[in-house]
C-alpha atoms as a PDB file:
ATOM      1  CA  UNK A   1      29.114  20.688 -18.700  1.00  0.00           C
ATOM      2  CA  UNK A   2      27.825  20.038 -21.876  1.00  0.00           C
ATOM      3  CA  UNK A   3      25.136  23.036 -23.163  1.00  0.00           C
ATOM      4  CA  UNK A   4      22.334  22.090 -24.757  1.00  0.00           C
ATOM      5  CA  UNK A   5      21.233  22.830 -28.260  1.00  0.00           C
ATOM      6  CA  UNK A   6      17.218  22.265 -28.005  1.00  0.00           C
ATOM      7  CA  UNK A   7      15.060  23.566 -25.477  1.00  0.00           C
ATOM      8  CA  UNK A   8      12.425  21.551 -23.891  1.00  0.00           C
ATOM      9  CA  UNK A   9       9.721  24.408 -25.201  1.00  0.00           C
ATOM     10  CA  UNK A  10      10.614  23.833 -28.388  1.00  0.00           C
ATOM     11  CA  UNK A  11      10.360  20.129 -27.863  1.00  0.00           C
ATOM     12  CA  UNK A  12       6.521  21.287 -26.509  1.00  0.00           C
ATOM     13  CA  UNK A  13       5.674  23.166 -29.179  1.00  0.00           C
ATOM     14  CA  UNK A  14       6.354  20.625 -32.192  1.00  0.00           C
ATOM     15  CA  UNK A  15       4.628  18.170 -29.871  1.00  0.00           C
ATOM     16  CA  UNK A  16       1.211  20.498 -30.125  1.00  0.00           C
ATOM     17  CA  UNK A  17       1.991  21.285 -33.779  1.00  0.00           C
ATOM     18  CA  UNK A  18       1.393  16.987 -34.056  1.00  0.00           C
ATOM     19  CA  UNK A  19      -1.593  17.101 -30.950  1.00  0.00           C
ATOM     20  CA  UNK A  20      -3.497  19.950 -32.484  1.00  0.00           C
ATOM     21  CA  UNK A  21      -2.944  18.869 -36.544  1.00  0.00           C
ATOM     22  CA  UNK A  22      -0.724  21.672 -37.719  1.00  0.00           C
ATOM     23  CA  UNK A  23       0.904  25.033 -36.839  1.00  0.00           C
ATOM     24  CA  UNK A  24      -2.521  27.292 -36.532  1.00  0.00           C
ATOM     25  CA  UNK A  25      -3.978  25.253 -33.877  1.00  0.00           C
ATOM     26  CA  UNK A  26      -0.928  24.473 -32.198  1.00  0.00           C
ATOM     27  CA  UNK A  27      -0.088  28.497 -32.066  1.00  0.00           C
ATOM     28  CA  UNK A  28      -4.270  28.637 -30.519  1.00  0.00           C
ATOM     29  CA  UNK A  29      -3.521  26.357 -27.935  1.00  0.00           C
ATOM     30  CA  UNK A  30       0.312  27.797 -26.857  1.00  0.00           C
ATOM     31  CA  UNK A  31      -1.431  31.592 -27.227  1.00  0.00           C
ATOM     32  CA  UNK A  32       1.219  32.138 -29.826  1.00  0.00           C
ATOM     33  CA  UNK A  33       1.292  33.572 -33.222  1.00  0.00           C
ATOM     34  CA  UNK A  34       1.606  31.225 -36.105  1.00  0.00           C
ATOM     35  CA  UNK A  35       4.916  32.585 -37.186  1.00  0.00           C
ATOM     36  CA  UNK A  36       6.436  32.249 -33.734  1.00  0.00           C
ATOM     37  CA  UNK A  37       5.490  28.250 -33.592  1.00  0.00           C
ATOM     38  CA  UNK A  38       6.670  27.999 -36.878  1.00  0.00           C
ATOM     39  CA  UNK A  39      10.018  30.120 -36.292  1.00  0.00           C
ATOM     40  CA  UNK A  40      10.480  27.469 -33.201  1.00  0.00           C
ATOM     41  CA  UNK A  41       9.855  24.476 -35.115  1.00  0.00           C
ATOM     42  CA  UNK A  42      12.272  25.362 -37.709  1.00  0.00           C
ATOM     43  CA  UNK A  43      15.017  26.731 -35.127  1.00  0.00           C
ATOM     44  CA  UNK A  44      14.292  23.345 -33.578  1.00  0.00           C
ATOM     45  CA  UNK A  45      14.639  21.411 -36.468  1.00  0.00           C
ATOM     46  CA  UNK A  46      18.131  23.328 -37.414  1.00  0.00           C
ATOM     47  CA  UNK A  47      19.710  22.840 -34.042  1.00  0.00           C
ATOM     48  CA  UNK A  48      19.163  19.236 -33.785  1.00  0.00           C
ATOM     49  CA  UNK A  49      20.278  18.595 -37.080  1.00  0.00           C
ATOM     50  CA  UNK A  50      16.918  16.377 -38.361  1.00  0.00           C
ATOM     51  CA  UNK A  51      14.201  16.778 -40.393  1.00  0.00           C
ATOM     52  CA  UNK A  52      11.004  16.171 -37.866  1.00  0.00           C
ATOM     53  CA  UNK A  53       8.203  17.458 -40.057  1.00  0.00           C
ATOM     54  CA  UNK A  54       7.721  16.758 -43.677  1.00  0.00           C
ATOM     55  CA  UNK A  55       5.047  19.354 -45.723  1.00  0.00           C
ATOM     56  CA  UNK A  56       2.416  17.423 -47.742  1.00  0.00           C
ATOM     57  CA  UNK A  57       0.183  19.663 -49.160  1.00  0.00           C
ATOM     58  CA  UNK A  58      -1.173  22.327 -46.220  1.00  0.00           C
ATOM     59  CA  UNK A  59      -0.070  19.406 -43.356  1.00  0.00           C
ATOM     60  CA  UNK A  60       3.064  19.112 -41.624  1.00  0.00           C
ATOM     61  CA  UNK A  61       3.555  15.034 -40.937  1.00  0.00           C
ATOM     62  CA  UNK A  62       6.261  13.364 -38.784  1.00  0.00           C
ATOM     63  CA  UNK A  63       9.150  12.223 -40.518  1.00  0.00           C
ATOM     64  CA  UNK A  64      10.977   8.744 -38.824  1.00  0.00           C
ATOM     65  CA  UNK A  65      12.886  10.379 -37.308  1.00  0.00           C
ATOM     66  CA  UNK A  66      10.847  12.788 -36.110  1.00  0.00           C
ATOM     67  CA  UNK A  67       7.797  10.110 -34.336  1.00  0.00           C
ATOM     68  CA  UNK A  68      11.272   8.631 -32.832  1.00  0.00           C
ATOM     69  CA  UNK A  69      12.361  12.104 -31.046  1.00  0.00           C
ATOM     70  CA  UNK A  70       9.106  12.723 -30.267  1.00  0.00           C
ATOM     71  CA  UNK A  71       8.754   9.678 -27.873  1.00  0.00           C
ATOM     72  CA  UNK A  72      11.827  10.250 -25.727  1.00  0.00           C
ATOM     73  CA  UNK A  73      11.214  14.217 -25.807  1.00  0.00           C
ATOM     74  CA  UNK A  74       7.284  13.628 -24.321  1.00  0.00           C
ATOM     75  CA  UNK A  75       8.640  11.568 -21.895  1.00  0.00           C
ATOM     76  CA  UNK A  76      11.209  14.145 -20.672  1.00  0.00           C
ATOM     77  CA  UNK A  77       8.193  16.642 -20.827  1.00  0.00           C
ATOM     78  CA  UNK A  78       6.189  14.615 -18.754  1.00  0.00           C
ATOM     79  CA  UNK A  79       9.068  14.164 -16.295  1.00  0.00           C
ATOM     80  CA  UNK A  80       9.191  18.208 -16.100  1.00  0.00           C
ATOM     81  CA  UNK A  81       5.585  18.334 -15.485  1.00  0.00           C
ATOM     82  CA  UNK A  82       5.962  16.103 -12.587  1.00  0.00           C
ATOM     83  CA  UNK A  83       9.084  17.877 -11.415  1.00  0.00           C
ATOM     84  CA  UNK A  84       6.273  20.888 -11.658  1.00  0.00           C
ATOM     85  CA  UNK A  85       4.080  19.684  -9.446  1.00  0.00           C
ATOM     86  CA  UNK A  86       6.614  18.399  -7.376  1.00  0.00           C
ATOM     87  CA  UNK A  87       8.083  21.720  -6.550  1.00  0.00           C
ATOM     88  CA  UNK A  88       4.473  23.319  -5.999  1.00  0.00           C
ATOM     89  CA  UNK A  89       3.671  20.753  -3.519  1.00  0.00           C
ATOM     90  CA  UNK A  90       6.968  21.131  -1.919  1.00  0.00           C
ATOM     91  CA  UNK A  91       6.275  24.964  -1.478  1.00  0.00           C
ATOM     92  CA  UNK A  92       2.534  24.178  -0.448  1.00  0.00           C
ATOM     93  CA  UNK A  93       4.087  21.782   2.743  1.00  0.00           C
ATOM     94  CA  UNK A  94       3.416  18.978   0.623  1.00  0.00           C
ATOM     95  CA  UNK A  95       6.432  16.050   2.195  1.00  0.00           C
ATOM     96  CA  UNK A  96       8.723  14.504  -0.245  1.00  0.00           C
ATOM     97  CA  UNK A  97       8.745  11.335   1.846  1.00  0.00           C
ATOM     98  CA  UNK A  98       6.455   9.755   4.195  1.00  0.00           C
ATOM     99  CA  UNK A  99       7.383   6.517   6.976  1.00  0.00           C
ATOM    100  CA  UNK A 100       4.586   4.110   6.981  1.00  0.00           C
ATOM    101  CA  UNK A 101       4.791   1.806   9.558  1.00  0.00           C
ATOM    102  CA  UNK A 102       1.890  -0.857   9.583  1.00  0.00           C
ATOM    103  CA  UNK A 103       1.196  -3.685  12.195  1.00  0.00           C
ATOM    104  CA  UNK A 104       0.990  -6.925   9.664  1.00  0.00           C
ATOM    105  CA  UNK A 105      -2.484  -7.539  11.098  1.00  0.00           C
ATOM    106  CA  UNK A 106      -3.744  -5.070   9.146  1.00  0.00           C
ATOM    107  CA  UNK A 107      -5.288  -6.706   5.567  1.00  0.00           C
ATOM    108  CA  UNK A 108      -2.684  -6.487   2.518  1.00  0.00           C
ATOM    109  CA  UNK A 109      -6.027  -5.662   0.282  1.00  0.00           C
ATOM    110  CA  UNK A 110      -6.879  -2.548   2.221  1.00  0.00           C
ATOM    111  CA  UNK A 111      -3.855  -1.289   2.625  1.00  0.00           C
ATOM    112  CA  UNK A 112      -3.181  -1.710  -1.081  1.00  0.00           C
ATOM    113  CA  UNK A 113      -6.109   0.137  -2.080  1.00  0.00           C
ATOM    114  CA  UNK A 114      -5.413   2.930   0.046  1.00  0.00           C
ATOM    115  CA  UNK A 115      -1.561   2.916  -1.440  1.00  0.00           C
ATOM    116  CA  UNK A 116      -2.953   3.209  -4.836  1.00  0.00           C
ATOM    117  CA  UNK A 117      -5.319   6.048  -3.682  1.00  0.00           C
ATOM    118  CA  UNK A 118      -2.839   8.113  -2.599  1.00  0.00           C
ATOM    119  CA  UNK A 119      -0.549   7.643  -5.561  1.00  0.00           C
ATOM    120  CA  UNK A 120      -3.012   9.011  -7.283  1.00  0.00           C
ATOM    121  CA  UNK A 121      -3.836  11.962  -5.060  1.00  0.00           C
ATOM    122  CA  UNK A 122       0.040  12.534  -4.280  1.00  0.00           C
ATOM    123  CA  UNK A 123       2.122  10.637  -6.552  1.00  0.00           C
ATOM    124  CA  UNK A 124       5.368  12.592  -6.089  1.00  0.00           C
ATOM    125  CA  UNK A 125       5.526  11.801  -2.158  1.00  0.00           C
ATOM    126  CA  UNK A 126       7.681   8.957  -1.597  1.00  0.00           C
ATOM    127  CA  UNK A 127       6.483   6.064   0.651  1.00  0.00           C
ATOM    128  CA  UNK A 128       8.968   4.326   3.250  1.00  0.00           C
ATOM    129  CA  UNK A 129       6.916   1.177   4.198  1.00  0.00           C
ATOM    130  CA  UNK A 130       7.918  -1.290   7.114  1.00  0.00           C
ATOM    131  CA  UNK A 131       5.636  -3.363   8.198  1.00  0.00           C
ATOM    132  CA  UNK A 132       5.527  -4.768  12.308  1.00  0.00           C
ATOM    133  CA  UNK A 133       4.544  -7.100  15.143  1.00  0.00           C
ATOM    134  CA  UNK A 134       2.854  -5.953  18.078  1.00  0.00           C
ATOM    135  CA  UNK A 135       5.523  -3.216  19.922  1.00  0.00           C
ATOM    136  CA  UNK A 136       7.330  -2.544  17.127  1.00  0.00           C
ATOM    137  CA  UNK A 137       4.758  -0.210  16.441  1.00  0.00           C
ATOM    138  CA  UNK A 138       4.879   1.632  19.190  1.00  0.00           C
ATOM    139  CA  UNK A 139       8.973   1.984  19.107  1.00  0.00           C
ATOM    140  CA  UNK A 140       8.533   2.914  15.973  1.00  0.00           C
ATOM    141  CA  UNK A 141       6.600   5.769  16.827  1.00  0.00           C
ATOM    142  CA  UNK A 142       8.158   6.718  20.152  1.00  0.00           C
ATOM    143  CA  UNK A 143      11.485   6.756  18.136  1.00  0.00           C
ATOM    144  CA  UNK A 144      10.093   8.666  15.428  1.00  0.00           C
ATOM    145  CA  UNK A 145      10.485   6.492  12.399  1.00  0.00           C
ATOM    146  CA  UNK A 146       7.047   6.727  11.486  1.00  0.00           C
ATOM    147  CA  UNK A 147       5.272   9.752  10.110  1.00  0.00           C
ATOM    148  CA  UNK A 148       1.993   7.530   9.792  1.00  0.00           C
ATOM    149  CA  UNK A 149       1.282   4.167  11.647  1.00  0.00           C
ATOM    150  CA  UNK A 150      -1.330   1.464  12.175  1.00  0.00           C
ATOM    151  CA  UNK A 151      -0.719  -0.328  15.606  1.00  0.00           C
ATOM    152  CA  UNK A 152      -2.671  -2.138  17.946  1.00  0.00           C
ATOM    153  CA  UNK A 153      -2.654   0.467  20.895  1.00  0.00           C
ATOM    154  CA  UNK A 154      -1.949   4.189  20.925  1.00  0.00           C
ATOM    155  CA  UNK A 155       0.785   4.947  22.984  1.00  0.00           C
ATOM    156  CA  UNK A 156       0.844   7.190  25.702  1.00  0.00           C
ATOM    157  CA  UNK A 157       1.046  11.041  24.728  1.00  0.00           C
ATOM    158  CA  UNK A 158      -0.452  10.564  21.229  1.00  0.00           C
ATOM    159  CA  UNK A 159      -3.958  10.469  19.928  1.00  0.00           C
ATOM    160  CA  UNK A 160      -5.260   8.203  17.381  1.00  0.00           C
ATOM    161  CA  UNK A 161      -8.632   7.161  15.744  1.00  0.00           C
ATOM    162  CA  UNK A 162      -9.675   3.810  15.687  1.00  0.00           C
ATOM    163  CA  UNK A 163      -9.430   2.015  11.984  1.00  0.00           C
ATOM    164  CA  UNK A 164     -10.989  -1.461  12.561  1.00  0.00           C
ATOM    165  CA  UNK A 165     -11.242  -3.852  14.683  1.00  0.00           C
ATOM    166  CA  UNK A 166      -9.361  -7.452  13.392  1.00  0.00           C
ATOM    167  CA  UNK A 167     -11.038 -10.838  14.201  1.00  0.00           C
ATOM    168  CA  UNK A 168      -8.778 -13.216  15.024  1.00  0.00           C
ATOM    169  CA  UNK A 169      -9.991 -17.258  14.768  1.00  0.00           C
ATOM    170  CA  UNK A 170      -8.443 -20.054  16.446  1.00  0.00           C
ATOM    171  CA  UNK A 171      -8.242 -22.688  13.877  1.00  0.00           C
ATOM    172  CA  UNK A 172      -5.988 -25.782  13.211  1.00  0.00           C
ATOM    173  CA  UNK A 173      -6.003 -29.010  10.512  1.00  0.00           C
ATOM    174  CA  UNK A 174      -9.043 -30.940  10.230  1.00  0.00           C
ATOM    175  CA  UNK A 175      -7.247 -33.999  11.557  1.00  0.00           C
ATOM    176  CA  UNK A 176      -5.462 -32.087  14.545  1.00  0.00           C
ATOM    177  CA  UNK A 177      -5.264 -33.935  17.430  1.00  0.00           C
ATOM    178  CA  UNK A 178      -8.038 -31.337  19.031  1.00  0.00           C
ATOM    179  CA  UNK A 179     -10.133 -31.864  16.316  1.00  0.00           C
ATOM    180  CA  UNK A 180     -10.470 -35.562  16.905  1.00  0.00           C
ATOM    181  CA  UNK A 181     -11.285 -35.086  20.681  1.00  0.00           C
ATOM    182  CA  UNK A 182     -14.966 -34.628  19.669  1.00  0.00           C
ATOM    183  CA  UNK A 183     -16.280 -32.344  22.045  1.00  0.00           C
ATOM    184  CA  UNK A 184     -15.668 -28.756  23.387  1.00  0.00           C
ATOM    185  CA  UNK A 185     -12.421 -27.474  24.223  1.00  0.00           C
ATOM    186  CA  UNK A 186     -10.742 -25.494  27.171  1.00  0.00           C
ATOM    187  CA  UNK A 187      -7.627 -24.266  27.793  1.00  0.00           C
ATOM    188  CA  UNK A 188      -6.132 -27.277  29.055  1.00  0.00           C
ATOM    189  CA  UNK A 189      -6.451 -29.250  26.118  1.00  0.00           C
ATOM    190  CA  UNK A 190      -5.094 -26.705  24.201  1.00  0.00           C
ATOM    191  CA  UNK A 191      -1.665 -26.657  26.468  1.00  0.00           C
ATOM    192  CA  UNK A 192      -0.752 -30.017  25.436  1.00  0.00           C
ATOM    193  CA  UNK A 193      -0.688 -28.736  21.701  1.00  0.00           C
ATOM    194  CA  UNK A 194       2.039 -27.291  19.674  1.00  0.00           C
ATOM    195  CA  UNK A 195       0.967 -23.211  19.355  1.00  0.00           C
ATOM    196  CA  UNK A 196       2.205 -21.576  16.515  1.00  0.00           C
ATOM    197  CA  UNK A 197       2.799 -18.108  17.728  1.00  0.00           C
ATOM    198  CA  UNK A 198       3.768 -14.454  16.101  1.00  0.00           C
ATOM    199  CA  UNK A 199       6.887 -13.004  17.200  1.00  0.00           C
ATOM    200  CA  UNK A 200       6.852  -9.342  18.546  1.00  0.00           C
ATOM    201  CA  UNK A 201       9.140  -7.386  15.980  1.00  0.00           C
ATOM    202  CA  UNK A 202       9.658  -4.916  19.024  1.00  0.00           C
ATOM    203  CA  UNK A 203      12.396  -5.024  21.223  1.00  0.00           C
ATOM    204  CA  UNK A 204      12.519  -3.015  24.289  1.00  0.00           C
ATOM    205  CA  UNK A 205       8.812  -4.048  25.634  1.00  0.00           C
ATOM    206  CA  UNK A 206       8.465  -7.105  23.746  1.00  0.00           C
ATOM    207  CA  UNK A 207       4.785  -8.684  24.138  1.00  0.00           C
ATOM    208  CA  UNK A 208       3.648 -12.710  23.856  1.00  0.00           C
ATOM    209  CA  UNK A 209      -0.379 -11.543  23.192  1.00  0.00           C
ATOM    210  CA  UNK A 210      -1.779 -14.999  22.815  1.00  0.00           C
ATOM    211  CA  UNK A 211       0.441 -16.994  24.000  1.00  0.00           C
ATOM    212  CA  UNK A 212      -0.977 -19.725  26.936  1.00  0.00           C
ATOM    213  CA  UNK A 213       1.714 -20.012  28.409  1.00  0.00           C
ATOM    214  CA  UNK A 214       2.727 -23.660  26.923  1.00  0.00           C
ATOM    215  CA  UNK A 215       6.316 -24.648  26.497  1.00  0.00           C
ATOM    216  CA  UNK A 216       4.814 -26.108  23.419  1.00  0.00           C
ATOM    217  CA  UNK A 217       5.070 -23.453  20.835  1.00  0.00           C
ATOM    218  CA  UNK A 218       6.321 -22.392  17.709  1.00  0.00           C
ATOM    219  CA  UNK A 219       7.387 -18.751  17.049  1.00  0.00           C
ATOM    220  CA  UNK A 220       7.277 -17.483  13.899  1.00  0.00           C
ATOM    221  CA  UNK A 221       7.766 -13.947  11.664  1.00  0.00           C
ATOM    222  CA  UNK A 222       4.700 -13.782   9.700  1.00  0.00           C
ATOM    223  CA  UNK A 223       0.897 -14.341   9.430  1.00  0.00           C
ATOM    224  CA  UNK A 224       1.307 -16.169   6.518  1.00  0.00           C
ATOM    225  CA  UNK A 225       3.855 -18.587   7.561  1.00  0.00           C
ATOM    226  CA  UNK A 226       1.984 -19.232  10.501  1.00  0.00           C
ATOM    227  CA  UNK A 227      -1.009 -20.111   8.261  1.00  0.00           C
ATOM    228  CA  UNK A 228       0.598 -22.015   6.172  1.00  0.00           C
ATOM    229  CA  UNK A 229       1.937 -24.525   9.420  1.00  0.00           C
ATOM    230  CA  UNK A 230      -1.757 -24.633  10.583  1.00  0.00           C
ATOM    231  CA  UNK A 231      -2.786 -25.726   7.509  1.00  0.00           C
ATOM    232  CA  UNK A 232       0.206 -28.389   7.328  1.00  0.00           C
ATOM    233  CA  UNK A 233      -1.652 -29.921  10.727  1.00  0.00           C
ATOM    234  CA  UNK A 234       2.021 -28.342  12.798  1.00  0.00           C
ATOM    235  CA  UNK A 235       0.163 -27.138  15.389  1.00  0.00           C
ATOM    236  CA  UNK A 236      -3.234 -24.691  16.062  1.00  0.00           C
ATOM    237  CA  UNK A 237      -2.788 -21.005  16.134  1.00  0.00           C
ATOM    238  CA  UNK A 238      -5.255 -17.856  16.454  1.00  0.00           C
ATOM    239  CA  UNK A 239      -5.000 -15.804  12.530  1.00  0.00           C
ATOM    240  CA  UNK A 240      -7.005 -13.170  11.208  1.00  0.00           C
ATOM    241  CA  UNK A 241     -10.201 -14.263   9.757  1.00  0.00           C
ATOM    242  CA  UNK A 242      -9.602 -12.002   6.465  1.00  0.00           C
ATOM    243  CA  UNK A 243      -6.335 -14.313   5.803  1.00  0.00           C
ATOM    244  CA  UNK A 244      -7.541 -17.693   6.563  1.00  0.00           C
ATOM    245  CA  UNK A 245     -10.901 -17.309   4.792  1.00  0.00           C
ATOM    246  CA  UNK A 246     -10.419 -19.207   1.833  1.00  0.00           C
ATOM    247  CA  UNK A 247      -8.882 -21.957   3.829  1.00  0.00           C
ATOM    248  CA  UNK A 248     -11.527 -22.107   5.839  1.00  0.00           C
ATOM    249  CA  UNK A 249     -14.326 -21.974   2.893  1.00  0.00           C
ATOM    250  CA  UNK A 250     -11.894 -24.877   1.420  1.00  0.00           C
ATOM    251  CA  UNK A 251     -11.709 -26.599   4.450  1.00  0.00           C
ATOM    252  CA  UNK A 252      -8.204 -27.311   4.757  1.00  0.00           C
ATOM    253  CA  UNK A 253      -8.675 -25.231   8.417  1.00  0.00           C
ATOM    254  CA  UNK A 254     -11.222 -25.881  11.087  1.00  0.00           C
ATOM    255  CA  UNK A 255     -12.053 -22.854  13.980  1.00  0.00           C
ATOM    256  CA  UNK A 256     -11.402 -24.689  17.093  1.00  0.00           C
ATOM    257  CA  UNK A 257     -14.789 -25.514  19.134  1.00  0.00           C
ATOM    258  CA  UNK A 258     -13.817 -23.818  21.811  1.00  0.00           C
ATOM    259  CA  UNK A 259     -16.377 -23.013  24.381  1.00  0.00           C
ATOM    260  CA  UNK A 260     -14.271 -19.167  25.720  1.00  0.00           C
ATOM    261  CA  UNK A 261     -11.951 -17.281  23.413  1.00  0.00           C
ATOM    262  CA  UNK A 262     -12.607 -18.971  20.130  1.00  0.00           C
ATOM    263  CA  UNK A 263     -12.089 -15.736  18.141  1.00  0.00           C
ATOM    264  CA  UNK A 264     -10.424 -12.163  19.359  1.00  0.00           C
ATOM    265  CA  UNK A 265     -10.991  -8.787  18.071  1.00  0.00           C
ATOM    266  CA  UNK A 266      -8.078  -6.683  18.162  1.00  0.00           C
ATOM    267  CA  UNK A 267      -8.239  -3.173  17.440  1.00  0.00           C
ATOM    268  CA  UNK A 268      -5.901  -1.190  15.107  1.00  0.00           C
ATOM    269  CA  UNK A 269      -5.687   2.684  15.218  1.00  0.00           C
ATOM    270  CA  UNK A 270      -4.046   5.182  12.700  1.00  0.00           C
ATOM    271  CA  UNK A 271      -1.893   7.343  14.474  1.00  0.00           C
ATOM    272  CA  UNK A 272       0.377  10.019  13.433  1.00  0.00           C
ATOM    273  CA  UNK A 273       3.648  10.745  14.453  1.00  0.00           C
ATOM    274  CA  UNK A 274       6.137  13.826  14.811  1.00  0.00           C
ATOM    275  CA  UNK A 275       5.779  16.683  17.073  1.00  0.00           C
ATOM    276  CA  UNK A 276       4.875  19.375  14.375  1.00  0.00           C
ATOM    277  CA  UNK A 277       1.743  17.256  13.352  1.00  0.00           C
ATOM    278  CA  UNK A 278       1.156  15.719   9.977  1.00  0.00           C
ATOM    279  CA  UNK A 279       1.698  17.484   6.974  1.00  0.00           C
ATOM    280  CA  UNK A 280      -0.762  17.711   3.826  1.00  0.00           C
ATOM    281  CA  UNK A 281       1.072  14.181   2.275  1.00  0.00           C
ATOM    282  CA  UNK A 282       0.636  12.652   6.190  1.00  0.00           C
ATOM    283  CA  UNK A 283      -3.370  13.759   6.273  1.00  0.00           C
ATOM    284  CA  UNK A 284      -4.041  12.425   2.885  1.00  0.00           C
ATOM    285  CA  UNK A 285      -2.474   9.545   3.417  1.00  0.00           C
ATOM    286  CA  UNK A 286      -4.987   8.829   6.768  1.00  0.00           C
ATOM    287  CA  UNK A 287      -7.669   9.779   4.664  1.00  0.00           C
ATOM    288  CA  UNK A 288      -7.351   7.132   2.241  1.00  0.00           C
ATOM    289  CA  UNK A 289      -6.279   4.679   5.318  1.00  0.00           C
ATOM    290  CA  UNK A 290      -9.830   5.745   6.494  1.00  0.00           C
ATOM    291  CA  UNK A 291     -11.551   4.989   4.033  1.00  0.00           C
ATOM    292  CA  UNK A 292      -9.866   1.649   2.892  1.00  0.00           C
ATOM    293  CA  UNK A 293     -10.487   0.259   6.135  1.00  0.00           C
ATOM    294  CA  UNK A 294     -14.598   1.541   5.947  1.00  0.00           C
ATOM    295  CA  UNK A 295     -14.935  -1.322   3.226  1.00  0.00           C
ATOM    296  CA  UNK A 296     -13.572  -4.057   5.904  1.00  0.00           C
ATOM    297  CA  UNK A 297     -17.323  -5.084   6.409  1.00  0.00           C
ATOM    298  CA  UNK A 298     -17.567  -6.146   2.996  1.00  0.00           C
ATOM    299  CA  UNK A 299     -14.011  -7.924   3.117  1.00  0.00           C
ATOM    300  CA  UNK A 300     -14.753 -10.384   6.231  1.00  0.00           C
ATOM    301  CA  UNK A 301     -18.193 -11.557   6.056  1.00  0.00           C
ATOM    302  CA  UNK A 302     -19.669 -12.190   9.874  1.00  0.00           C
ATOM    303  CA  UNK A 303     -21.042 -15.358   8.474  1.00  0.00           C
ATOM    304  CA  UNK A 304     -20.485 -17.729   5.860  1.00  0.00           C
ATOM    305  CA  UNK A 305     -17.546 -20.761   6.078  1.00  0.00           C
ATOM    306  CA  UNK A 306     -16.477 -18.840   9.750  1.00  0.00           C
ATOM    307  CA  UNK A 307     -19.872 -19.554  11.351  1.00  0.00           C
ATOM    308  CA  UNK A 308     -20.939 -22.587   9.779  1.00  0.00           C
ATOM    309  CA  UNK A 309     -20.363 -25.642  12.474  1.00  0.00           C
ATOM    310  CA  UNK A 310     -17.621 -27.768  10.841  1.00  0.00           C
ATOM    311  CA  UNK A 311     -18.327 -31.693  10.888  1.00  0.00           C
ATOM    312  CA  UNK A 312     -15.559 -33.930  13.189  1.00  0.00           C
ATOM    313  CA  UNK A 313     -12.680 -35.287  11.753  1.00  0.00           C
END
């Protein structure tokens, strides 16, 4: 193994000899003496075999080659800082890695927000994210591949608190055939349509939640592909209002006039797994969950292109 010559303290202290404008107030703000940050400099300067600091007058400037070294050695001090905290968390509890498993009903813009969050309250706690249909949730969690998880039911033996409750719209083309009927629909009318449907990513128990029981119907992977048939006119499907809203401000989707079951609420609930209980990473993680899905009010407006009664193709 190759030994190094410089020290990364070294590196520190001619990077505070540039912060703080010259060897005094560098040697203030390390609680060293003057001669020991210069003695370090200079040792520093002789074992990597540069000049880093030129004199001019009573200031000590970066040479070239100096502002170069200086970039690659901050970002190696910044790395150790992390690697700091990274150990201190790790002694506090703190989880180096954390399973997020999320039902893909839940909104991509909250769960974002809440990501972000959490970087920033535990950036050195790795996040494994999979995202699932229906009973893959609960597998998940009965399997224990999740540490956190946002599903639709809480399974048996666990606890969970409810996040927010998802409204689901049926909607299809403007020129669907059930558009053009004119007049309020029942379930009958919609059995003789194509149904786009959501497959269940689970597979021991897996559930058709929707479904009318039609051997007219699509299945499909994801919300948005399913969206993006309804709004081709391939068939009518129920989708969460937060997804299809800007179709349906646009117009290129109409909500069904159905006169039972035109929209659904389905309920999602953060639930933690393992049999020690969540860690300090695992809490702070549902905290941030919490309180990205608190703004959902202000993400799906009750009202607005949703409400409004859409003229007849």
């Amino acid at each position: 193994m190759q030994v190094l010559k410089t020290t990364l303290e070294q590196w520190r202290v001619l990077q505070a000899v540039v912060e703080y404008g010259g060897y005094a107030q560098a040697a203030a703000a390390l609680h060293r003496s003057q001669s020991a940050v210069s003695y370090m400099v200079a040792r520093l300067q002789e074992q990597a075999g540069v000049e880093l600091l030129a004199i001019e007058g009573r200031k000590a400037r970066l040479t070239g080659n100096g502002k170069a070294l200086l970039v690659q050695a901050s970002e190696l001090l910044a790395d150790a800082h992390r690697l700091e905290q990274l150990a201190a968390r790790l002694e506090q509890g703190w989880e180096a890695e954390l399973r997020l498993v999320v039902d893909v009903a839940f909104p991509t813009p909250l769960l974002l927000q809440a990501l972000t969050q959490f970087t920033r309250a535990a950036g050195q706690t790795r996040i494994q994210l999979s995202e699932v249909v229906l009973s893959g949730a609960d597998e998940a969690l009965l399997a224990q591949r999740a540490d956190v998880l946002i599903g639709t039911r809480v399974p048996a033996g666990y606890l969970g608190d409810l996040l927010l409750d998802v409204d689901f719209v049926a909607v299809a083309h403007p020129s669907h055939p059930l558009h053009r009927l004119g007049r309020e629909l029942d379930a009958e009318d919609l059995k003789r349509e194509m149904q786009i449907v959501l497959r269940d990513s689970g597979t021991l128990q897996p559930r058709d939640e929707g479904w009318l029981g039609s051997m007219l119907r699509w299945t499909v992977s994801s919300m948005e592909t399913s969206a993006a048939m309804v709004a081709d006119g391939l068939g009518f499907a129920w989708l969460p209002r937060h997804l299809i809203q800007k179709r349906l401000e646009e117009g290129s989707i109409w909500p069904l006039p159905l006169g039972k079951g035109q929209s659904r609420r389905v309920p999602l609930y953060l639930v933690f797994g393992g049999a020690a209980g969540p860690g300090p990473a695992a809490r702070q993680l549902g905290q941030v969950l919490r309180q990205a899905a608190g703004a959902m009010p202000g993400l799906l407006d009750e009202g607005g292109a949703i409400a409004q009664e859409q003229p007849q193709a």
